[in-house]
C-alpha atoms as a PDB file:
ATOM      1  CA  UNK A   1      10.931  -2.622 -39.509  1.00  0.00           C
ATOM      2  CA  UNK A   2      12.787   0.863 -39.631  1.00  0.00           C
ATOM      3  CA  UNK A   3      16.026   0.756 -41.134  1.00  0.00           C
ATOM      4  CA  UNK A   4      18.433   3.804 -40.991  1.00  0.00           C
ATOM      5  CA  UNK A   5      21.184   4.571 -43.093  1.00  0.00           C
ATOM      6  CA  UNK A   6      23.820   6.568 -42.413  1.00  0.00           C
ATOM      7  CA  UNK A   7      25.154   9.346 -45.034  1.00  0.00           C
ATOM      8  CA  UNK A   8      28.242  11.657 -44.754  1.00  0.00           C
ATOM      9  CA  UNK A   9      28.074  14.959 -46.714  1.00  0.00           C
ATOM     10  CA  UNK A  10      30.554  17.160 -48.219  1.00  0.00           C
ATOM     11  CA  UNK A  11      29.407  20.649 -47.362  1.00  0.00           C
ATOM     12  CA  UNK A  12      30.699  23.905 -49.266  1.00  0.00           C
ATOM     13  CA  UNK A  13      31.582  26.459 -47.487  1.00  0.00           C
ATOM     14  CA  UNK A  14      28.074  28.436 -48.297  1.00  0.00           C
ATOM     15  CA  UNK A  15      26.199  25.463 -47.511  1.00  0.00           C
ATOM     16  CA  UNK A  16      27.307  24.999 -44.344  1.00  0.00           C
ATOM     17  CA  UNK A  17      26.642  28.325 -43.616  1.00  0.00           C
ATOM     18  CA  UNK A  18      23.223  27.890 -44.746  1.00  0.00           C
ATOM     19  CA  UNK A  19      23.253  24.896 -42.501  1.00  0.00           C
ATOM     20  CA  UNK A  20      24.107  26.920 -39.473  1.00  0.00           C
ATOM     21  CA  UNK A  21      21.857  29.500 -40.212  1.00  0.00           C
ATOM     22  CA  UNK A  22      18.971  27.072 -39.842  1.00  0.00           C
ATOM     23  CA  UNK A  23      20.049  25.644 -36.988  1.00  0.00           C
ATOM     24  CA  UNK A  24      20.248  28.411 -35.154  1.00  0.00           C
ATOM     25  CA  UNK A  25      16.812  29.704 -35.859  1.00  0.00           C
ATOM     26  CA  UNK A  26      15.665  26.241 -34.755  1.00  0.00           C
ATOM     27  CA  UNK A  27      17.475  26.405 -31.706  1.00  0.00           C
ATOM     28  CA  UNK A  28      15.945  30.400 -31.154  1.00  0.00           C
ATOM     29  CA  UNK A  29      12.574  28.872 -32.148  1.00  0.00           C
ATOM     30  CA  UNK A  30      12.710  25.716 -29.870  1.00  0.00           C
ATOM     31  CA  UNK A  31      13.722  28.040 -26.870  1.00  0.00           C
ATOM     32  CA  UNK A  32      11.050  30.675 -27.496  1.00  0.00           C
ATOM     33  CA  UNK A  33       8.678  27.579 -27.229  1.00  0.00           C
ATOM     34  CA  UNK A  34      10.205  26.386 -24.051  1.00  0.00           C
ATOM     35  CA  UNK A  35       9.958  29.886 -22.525  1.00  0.00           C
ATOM     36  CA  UNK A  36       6.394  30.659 -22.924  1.00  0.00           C
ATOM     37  CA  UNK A  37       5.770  27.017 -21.612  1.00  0.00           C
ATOM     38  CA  UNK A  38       7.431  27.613 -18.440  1.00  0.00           C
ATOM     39  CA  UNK A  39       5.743  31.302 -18.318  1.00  0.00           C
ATOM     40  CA  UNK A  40       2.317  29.437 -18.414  1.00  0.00           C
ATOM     41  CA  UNK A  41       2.955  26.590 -16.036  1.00  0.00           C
ATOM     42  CA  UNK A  42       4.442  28.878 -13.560  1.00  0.00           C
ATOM     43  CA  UNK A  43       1.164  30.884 -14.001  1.00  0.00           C
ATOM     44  CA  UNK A  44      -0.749  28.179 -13.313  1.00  0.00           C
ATOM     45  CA  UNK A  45       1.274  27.233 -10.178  1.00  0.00           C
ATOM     46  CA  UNK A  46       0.540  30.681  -9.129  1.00  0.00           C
ATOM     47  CA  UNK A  47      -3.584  30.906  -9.907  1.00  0.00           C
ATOM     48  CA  UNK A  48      -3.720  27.206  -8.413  1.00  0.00           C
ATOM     49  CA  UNK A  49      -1.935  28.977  -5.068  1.00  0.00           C
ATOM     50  CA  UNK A  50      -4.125  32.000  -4.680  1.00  0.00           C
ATOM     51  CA  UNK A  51      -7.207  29.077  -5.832  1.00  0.00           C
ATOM     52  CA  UNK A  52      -6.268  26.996  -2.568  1.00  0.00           C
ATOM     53  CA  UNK A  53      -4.937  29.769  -0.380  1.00  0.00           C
END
């Protein structure tokens, strides 16, 4: 069985800056991923097209 526990922090002011940094590279990371996903299944959508065209 998974048990969670929750746990409040106390930031300073640097860390959660540092905290924000890394989030946001996440976030630039995660959509970068998302974007060259959608750049290949569009592709494909297009060779599959001219394939059956």
């Amino acid at each position: 069985m998974l048990l969670t526990y929750k746990v409040e922090i106390e930031p300073t002011e640097k860390q959660a800056w540092q905290i924000d940094c890394h989030i946001g590279g996440s976030r630039w990371a995660y959509n970068l991923f998302l974007d060259i996903n959608r750049q290949r299944y569009e592709l494909r959508l297009l060779l599959f097209e001219c394939v059956f065209l």
